[in-house]
PDB file of N, CA and C in Angstrom:
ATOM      1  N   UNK A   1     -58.769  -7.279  -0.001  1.00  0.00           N
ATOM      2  CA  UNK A   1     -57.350  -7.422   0.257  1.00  0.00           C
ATOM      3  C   UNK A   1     -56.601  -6.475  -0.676  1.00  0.00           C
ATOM      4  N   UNK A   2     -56.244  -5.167  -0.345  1.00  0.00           N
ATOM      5  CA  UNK A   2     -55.636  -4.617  -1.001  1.00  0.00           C
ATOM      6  C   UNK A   2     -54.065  -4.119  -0.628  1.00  0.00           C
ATOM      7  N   UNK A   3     -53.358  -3.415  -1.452  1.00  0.00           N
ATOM      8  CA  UNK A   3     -51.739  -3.552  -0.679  1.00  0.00           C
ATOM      9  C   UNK A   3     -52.102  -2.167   0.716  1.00  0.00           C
ATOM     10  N   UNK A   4     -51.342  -2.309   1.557  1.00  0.00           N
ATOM     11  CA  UNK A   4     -51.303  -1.278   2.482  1.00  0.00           C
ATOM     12  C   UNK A   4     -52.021  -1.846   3.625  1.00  0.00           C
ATOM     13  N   UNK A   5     -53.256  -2.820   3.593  1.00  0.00           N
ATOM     14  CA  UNK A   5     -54.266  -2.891   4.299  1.00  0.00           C
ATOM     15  C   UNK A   5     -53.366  -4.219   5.136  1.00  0.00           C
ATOM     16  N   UNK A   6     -54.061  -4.409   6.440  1.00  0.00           N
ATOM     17  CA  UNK A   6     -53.540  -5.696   7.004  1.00  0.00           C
ATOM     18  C   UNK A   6     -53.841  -6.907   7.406  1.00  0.00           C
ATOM     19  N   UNK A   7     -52.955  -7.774   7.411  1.00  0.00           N
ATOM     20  CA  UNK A   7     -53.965  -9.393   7.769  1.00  0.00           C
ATOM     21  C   UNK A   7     -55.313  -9.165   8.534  1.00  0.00           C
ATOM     22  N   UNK A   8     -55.262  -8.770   9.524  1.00  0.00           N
ATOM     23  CA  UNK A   8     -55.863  -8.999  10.349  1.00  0.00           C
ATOM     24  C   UNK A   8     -57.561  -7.575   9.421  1.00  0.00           C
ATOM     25  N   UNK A   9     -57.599  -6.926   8.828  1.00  0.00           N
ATOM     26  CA  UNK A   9     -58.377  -5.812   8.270  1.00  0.00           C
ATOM     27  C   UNK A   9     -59.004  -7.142   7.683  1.00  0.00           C
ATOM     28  N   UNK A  10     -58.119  -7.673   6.654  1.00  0.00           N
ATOM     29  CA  UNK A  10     -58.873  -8.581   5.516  1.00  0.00           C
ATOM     30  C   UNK A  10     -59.624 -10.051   6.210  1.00  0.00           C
ATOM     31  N   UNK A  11     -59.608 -10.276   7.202  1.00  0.00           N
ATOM     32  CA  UNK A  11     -60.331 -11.188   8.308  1.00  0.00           C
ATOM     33  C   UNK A  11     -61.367 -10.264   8.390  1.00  0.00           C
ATOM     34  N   UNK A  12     -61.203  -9.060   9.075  1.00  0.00           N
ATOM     35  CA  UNK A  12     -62.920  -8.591   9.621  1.00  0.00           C
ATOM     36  C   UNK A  12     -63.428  -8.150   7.989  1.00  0.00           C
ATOM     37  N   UNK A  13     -62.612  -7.878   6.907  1.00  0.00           N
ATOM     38  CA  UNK A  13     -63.728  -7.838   5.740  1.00  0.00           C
ATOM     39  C   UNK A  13     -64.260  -9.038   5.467  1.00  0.00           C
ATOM     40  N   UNK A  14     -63.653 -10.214   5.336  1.00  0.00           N
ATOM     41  CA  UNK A  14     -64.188 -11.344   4.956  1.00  0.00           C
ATOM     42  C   UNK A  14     -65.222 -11.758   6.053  1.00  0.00           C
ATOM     43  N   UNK A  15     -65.530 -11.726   7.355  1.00  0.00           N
ATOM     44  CA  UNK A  15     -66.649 -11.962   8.432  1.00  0.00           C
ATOM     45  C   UNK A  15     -67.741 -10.457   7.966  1.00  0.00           C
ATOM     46  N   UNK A  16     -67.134  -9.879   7.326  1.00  0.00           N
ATOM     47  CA  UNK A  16     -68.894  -8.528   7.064  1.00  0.00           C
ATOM     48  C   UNK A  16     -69.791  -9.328   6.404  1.00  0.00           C
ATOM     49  N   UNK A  17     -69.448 -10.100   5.603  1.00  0.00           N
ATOM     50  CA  UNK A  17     -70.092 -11.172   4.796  1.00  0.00           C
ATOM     51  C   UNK A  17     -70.993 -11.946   5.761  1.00  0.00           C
ATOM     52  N   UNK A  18     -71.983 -12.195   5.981  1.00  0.00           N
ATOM     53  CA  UNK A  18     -72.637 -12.840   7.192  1.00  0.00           C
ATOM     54  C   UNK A  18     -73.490 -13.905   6.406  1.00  0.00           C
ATOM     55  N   UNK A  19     -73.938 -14.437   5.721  1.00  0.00           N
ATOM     56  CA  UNK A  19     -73.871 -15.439   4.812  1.00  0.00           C
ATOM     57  C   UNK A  19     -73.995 -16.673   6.012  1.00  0.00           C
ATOM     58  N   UNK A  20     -72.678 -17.106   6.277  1.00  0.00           N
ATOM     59  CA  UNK A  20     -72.763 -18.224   7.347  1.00  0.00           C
ATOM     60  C   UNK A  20     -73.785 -17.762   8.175  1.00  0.00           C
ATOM     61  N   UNK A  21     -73.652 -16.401   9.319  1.00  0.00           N
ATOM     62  CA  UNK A  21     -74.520 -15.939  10.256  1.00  0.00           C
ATOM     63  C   UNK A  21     -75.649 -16.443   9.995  1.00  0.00           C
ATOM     64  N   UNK A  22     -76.322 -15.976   8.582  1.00  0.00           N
ATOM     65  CA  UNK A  22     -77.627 -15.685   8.435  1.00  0.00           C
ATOM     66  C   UNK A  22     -78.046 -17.286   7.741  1.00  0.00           C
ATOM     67  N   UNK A  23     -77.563 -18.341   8.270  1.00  0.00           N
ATOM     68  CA  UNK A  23     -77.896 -19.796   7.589  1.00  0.00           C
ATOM     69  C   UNK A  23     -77.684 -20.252   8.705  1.00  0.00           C
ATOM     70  N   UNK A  24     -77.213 -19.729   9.914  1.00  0.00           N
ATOM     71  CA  UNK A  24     -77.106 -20.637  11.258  1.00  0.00           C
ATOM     72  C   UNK A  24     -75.868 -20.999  11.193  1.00  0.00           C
ATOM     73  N   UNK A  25     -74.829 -20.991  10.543  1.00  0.00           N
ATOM     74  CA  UNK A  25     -73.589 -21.550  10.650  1.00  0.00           C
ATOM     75  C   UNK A  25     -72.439 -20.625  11.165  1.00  0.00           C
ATOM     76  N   UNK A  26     -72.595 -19.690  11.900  1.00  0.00           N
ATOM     77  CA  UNK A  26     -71.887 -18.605  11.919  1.00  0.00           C
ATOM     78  C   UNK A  26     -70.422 -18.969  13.057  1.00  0.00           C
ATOM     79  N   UNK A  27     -71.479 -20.403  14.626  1.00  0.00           N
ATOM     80  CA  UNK A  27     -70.423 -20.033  15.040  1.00  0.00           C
ATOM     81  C   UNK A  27     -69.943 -21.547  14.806  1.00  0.00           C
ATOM     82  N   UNK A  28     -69.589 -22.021  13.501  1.00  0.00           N
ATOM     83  CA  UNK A  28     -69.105 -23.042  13.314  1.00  0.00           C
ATOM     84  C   UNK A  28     -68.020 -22.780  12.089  1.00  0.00           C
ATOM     85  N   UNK A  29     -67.610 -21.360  12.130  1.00  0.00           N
ATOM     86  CA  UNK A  29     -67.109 -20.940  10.924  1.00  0.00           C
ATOM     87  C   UNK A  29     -65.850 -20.243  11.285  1.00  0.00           C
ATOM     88  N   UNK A  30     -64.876 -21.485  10.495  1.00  0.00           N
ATOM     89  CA  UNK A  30     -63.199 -21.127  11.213  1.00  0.00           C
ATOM     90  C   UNK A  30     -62.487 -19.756  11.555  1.00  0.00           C
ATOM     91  N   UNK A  31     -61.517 -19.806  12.168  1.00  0.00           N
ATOM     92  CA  UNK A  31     -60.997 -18.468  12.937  1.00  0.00           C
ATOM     93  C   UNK A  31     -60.022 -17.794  11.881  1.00  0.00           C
ATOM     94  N   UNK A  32     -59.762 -18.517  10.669  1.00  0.00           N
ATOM     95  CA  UNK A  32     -59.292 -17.451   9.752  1.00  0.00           C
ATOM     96  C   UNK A  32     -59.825 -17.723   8.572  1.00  0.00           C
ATOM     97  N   UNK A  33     -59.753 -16.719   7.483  1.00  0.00           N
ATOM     98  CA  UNK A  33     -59.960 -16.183   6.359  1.00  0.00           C
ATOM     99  C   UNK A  33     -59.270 -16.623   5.217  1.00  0.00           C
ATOM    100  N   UNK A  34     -57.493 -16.643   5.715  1.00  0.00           N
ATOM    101  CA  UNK A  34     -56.976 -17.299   4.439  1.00  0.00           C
ATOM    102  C   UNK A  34     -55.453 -17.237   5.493  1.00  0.00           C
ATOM    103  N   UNK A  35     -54.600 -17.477   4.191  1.00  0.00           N
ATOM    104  CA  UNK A  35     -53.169 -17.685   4.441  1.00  0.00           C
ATOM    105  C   UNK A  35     -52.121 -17.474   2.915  1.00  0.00           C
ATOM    106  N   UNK A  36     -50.974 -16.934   3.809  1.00  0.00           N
ATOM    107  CA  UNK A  36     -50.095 -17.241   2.079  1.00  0.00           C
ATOM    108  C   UNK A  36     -49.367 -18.498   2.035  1.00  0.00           C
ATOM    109  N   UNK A  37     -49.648 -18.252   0.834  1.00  0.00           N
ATOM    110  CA  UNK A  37     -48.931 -19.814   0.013  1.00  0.00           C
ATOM    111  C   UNK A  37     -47.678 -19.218  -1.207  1.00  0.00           C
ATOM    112  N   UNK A  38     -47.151 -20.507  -1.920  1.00  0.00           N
ATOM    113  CA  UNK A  38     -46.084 -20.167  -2.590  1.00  0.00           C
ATOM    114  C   UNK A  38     -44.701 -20.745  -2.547  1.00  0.00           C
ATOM    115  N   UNK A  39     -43.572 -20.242  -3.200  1.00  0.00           N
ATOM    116  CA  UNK A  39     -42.621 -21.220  -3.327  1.00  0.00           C
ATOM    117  C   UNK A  39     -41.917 -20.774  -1.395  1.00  0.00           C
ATOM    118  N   UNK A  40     -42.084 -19.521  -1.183  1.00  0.00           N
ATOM    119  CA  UNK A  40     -41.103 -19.288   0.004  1.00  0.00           C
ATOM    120  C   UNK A  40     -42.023 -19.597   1.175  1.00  0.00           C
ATOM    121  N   UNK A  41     -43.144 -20.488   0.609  1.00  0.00           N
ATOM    122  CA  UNK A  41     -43.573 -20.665   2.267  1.00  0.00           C
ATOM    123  C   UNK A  41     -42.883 -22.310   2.598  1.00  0.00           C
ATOM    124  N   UNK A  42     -43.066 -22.944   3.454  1.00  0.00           N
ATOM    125  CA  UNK A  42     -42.544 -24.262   3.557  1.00  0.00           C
ATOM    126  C   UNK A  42     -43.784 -24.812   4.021  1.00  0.00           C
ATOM    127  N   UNK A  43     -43.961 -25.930   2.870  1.00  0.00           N
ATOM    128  CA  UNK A  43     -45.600 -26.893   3.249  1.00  0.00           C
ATOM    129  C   UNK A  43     -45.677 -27.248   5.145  1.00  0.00           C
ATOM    130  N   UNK A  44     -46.453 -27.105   5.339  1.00  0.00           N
ATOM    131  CA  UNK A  44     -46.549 -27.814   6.757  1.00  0.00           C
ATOM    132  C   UNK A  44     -48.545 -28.065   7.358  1.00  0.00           C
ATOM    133  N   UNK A  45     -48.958 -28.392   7.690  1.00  0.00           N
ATOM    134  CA  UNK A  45     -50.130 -28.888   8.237  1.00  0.00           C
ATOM    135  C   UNK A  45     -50.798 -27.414   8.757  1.00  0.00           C
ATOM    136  N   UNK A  46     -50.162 -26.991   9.666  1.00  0.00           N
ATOM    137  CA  UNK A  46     -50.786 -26.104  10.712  1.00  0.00           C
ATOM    138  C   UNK A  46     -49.898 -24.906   9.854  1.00  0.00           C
ATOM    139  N   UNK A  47     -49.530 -24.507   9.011  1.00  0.00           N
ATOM    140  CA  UNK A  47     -48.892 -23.128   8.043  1.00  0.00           C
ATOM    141  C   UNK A  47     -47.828 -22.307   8.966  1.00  0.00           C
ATOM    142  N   UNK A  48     -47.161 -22.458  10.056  1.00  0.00           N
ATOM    143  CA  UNK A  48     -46.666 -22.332  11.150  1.00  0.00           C
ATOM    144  C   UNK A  48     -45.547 -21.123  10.136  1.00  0.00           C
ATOM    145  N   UNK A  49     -45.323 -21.385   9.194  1.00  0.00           N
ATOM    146  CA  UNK A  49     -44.460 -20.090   8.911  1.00  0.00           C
ATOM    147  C   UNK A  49     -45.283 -18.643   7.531  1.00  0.00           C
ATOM    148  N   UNK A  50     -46.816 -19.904   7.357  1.00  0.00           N
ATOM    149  CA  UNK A  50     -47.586 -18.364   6.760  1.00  0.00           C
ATOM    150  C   UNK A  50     -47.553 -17.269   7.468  1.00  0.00           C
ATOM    151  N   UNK A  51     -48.351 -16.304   7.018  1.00  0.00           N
ATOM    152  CA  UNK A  51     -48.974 -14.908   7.580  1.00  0.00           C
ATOM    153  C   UNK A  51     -50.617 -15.504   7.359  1.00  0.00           C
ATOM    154  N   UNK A  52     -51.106 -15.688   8.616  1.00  0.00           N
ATOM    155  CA  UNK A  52     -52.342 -15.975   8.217  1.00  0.00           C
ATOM    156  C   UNK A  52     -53.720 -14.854   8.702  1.00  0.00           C
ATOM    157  N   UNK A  53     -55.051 -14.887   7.746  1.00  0.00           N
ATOM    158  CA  UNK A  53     -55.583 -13.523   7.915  1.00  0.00           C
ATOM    159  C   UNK A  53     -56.642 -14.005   9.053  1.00  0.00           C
ATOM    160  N   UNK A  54     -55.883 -13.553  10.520  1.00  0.00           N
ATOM    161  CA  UNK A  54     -56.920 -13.745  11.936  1.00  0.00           C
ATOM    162  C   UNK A  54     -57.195 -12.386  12.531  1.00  0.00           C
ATOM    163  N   UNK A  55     -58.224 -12.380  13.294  1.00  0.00           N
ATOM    164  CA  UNK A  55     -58.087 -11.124  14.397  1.00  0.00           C
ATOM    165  C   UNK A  55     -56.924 -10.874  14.483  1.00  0.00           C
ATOM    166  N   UNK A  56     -56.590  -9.696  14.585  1.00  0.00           N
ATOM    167  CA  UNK A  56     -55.469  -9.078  15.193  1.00  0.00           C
ATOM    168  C   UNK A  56     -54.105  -8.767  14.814  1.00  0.00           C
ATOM    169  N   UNK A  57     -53.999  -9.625  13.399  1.00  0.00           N
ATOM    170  CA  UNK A  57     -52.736  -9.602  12.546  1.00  0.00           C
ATOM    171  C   UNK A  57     -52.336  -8.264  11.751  1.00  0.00           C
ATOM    172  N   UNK A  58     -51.373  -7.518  12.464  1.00  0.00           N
ATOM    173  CA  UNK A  58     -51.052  -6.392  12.181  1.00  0.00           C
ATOM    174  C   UNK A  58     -50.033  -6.583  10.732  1.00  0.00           C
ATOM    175  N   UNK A  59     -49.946  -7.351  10.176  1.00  0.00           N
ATOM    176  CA  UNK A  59     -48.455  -8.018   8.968  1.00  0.00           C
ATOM    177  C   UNK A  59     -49.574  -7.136   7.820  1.00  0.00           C
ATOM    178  N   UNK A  60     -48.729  -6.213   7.164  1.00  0.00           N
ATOM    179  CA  UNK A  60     -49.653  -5.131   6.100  1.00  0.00           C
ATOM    180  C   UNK A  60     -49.232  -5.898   4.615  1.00  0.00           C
ATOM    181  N   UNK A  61     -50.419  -6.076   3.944  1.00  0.00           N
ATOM    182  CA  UNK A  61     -50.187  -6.940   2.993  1.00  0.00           C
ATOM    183  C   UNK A  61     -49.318  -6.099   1.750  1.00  0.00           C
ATOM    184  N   UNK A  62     -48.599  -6.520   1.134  1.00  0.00           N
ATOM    185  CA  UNK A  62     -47.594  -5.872  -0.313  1.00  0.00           C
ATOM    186  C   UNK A  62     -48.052  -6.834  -1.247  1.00  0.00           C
ATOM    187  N   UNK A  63     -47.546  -5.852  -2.421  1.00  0.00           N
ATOM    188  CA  UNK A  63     -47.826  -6.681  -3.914  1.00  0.00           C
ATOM    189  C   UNK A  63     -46.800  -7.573  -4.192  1.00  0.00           C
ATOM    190  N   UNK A  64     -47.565  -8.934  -4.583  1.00  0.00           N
ATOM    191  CA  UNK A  64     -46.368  -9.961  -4.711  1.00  0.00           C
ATOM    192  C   UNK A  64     -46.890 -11.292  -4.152  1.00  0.00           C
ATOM    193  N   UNK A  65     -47.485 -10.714  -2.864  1.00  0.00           N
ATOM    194  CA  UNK A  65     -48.160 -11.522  -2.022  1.00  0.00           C
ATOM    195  C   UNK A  65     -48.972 -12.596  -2.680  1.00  0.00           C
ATOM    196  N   UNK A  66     -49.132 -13.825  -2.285  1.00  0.00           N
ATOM    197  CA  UNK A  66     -50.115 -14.558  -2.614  1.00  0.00           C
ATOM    198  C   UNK A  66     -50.614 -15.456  -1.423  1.00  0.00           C
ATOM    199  N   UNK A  67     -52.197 -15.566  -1.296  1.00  0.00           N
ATOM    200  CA  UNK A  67     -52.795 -16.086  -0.491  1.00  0.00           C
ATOM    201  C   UNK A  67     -54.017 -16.814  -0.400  1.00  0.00           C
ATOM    202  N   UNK A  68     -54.096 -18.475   0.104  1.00  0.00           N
ATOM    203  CA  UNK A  68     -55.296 -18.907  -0.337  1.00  0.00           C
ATOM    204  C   UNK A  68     -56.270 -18.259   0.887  1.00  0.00           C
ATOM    205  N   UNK A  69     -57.541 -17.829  -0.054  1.00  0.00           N
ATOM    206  CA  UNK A  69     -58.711 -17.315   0.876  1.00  0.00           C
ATOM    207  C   UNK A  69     -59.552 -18.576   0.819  1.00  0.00           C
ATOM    208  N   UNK A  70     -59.948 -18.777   1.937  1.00  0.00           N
ATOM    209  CA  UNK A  70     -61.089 -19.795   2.407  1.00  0.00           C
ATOM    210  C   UNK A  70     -61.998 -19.808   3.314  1.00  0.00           C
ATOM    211  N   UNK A  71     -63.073 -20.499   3.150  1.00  0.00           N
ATOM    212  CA  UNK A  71     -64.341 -20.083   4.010  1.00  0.00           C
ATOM    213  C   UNK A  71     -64.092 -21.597   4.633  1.00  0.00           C
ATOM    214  N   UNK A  72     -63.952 -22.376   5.656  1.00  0.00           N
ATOM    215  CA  UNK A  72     -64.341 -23.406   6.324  1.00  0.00           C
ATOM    216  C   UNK A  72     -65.308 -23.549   7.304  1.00  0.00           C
ATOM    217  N   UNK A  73     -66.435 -24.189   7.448  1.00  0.00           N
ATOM    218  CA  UNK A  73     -67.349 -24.980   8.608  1.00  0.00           C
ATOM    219  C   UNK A  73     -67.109 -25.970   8.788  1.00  0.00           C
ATOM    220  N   UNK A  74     -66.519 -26.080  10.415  1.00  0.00           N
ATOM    221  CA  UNK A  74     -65.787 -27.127  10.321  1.00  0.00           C
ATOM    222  C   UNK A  74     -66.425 -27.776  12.154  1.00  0.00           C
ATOM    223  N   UNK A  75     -66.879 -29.077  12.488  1.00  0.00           N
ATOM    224  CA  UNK A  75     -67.942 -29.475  13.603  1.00  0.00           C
ATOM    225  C   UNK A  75     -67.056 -30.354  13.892  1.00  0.00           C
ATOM    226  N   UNK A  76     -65.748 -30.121  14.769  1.00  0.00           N
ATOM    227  CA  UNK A  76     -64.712 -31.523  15.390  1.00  0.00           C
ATOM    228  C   UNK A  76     -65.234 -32.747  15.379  1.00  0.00           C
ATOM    229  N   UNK A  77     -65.029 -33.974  14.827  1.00  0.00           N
ATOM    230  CA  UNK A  77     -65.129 -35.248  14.770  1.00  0.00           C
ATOM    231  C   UNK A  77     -66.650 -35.607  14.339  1.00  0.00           C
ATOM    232  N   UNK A  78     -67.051 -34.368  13.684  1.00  0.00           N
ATOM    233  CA  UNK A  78     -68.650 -34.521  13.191  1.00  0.00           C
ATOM    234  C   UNK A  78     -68.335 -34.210  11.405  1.00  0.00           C
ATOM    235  N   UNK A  79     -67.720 -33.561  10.814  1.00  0.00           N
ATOM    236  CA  UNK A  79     -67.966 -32.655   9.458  1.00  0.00           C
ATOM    237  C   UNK A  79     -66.996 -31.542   9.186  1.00  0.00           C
ATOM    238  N   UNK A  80     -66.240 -31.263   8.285  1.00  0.00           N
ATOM    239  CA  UNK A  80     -65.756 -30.128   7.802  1.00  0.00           C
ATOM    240  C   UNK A  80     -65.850 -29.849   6.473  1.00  0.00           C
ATOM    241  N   UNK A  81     -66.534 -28.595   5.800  1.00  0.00           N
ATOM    242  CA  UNK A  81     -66.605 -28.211   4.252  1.00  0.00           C
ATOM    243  C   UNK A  81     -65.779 -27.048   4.530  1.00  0.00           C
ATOM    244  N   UNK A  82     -65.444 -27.082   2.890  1.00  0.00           N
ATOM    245  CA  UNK A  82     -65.000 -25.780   3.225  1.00  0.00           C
ATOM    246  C   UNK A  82     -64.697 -25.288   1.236  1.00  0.00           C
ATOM    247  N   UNK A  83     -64.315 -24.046   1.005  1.00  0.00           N
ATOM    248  CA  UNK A  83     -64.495 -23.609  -0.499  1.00  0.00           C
ATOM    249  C   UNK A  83     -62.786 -22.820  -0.220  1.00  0.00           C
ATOM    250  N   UNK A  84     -62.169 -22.630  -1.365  1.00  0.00           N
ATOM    251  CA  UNK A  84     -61.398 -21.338  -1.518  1.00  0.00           C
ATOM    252  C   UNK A  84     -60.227 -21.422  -3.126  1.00  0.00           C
ATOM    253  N   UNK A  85     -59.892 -19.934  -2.944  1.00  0.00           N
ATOM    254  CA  UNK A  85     -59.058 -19.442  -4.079  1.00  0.00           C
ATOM    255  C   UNK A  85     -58.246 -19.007  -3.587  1.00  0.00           C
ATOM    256  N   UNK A  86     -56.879 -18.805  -4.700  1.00  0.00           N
ATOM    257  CA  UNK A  86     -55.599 -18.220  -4.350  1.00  0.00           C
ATOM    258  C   UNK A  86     -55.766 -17.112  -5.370  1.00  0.00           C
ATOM    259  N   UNK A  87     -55.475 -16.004  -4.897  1.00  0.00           N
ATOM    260  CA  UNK A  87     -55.188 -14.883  -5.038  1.00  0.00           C
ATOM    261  C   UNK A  87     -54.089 -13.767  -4.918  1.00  0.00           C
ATOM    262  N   UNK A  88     -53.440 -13.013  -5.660  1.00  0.00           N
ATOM    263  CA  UNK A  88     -52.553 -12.655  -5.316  1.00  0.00           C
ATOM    264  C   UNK A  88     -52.523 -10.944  -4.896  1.00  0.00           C
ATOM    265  N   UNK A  89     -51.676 -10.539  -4.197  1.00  0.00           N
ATOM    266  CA  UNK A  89     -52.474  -9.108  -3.956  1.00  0.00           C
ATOM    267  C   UNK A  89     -51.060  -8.520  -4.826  1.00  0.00           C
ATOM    268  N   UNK A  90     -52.208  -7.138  -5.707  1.00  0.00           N
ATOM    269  CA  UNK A  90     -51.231  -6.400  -6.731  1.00  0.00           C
ATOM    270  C   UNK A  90     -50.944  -4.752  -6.179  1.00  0.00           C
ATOM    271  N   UNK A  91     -50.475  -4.282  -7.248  1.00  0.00           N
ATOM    272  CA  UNK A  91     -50.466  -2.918  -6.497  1.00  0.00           C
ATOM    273  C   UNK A  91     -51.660  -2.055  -6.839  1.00  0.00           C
ATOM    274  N   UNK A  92     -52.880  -2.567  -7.036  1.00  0.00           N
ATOM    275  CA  UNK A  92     -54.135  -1.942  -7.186  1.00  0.00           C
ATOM    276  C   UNK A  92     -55.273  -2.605  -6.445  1.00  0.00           C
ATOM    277  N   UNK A  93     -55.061  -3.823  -5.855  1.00  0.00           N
ATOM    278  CA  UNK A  93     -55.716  -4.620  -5.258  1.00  0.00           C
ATOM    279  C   UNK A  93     -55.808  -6.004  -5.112  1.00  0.00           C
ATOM    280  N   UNK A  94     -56.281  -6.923  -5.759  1.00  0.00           N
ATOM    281  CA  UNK A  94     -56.017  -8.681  -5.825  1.00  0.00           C
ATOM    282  C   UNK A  94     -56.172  -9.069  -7.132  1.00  0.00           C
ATOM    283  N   UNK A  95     -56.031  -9.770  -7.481  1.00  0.00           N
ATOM    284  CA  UNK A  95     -55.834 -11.047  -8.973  1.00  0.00           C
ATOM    285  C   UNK A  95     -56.237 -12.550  -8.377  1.00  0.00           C
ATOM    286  N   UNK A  96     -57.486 -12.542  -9.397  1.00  0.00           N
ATOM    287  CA  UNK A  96     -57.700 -13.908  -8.631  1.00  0.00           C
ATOM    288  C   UNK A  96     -57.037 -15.010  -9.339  1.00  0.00           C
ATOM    289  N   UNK A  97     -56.562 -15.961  -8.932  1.00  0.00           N
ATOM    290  CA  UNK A  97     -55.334 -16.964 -10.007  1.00  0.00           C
ATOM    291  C   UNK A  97     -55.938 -18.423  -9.645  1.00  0.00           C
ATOM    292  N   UNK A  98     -56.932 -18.583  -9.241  1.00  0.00           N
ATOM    293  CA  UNK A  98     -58.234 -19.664  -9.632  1.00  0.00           C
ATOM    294  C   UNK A  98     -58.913 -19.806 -10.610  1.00  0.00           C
ATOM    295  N   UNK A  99     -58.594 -20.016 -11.914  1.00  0.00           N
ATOM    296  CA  UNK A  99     -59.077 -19.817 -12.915  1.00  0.00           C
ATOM    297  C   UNK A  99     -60.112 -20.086 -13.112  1.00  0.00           C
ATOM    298  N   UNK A 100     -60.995 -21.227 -12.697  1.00  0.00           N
ATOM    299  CA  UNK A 100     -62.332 -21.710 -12.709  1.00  0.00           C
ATOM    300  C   UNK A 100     -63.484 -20.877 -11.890  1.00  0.00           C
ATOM    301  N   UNK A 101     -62.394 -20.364 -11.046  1.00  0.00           N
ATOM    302  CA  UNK A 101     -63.478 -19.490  -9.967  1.00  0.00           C
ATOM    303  C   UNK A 101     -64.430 -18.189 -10.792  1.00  0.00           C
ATOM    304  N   UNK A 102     -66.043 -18.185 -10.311  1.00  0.00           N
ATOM    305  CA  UNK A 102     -66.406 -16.948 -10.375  1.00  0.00           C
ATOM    306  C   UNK A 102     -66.739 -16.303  -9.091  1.00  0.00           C
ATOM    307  N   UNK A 103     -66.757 -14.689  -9.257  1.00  0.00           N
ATOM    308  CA  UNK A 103     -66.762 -14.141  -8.062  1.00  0.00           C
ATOM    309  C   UNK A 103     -68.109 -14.617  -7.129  1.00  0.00           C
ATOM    310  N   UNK A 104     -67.295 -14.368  -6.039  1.00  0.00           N
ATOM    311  CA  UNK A 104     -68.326 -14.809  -4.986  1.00  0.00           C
ATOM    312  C   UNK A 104     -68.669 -13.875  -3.585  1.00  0.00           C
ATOM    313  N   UNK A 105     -68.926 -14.399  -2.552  1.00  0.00           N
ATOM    314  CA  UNK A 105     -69.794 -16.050  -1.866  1.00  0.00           C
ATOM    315  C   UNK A 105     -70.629 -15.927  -3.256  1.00  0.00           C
ATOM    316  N   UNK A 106     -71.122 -17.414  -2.750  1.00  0.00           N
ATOM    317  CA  UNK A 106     -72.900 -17.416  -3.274  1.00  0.00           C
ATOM    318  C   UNK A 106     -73.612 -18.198  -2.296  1.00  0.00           C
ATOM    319  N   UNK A 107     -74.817 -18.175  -1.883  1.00  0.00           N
ATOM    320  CA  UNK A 107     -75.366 -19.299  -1.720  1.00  0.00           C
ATOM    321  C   UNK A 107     -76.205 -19.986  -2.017  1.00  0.00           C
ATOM    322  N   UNK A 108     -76.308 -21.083  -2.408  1.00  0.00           N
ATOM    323  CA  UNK A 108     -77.167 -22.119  -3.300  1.00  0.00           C
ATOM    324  C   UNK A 108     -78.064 -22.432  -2.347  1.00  0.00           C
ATOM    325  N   UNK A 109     -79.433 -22.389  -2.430  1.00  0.00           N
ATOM    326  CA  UNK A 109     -80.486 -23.094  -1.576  1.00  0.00           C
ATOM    327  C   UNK A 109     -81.192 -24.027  -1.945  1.00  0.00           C
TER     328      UNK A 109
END
């Protein structure tokens, strides 16, 4: 996620990661990547006034930005996990502002 680049870029970087693919979970693995958060978004369930990172989202990310990235597997009325960090994008690239977080994926077997 760097500035210039766009929602929808930072979705197909986060799916190069094949991780889920290659564990069998690939097509149980939600349709976006992340979303912004912050004081100017307004809380809501479904993020209806984020920018969220899906196919096709042409919205070019700027510095300032902040956005939680998340991986969810999620099996309707069976199971949902899911991991993520908020990050903010700078004018050189991202800041991760999860303090506990180390870089990732990983996967634990």
């Amino acid at each position: 996620m760097d500035p210039g680049a766009t929602a929808g870029s930072a979705f197909a970087a986060a799916r190069k990661v094949k991780v889920a693919d290659e564990c069998g979970f690939g097509d149980i693995l939600s349709g976006r990547s992340g979303y912004t958060t912050g004081i100017g978004i307004s809380p809501s369930w479904v993020q209806r006034m984020s920018i969220n990172t899906v196919p096709g989202n042409d919205t070019v990310l700027e510095p300032g930005m902040v956005f939680r990235v998340c991986t969810v597997l999620q099996m309707p009325n069976v199971f949902g996990v899911g991991e993520s960090s908020t990050v903010m994008i700078t004018e050189t690239g991202l800041e991760n502002l999860t303090a506990d977080m180390e870089a990732g994926p990983f996967l634990i077997e």
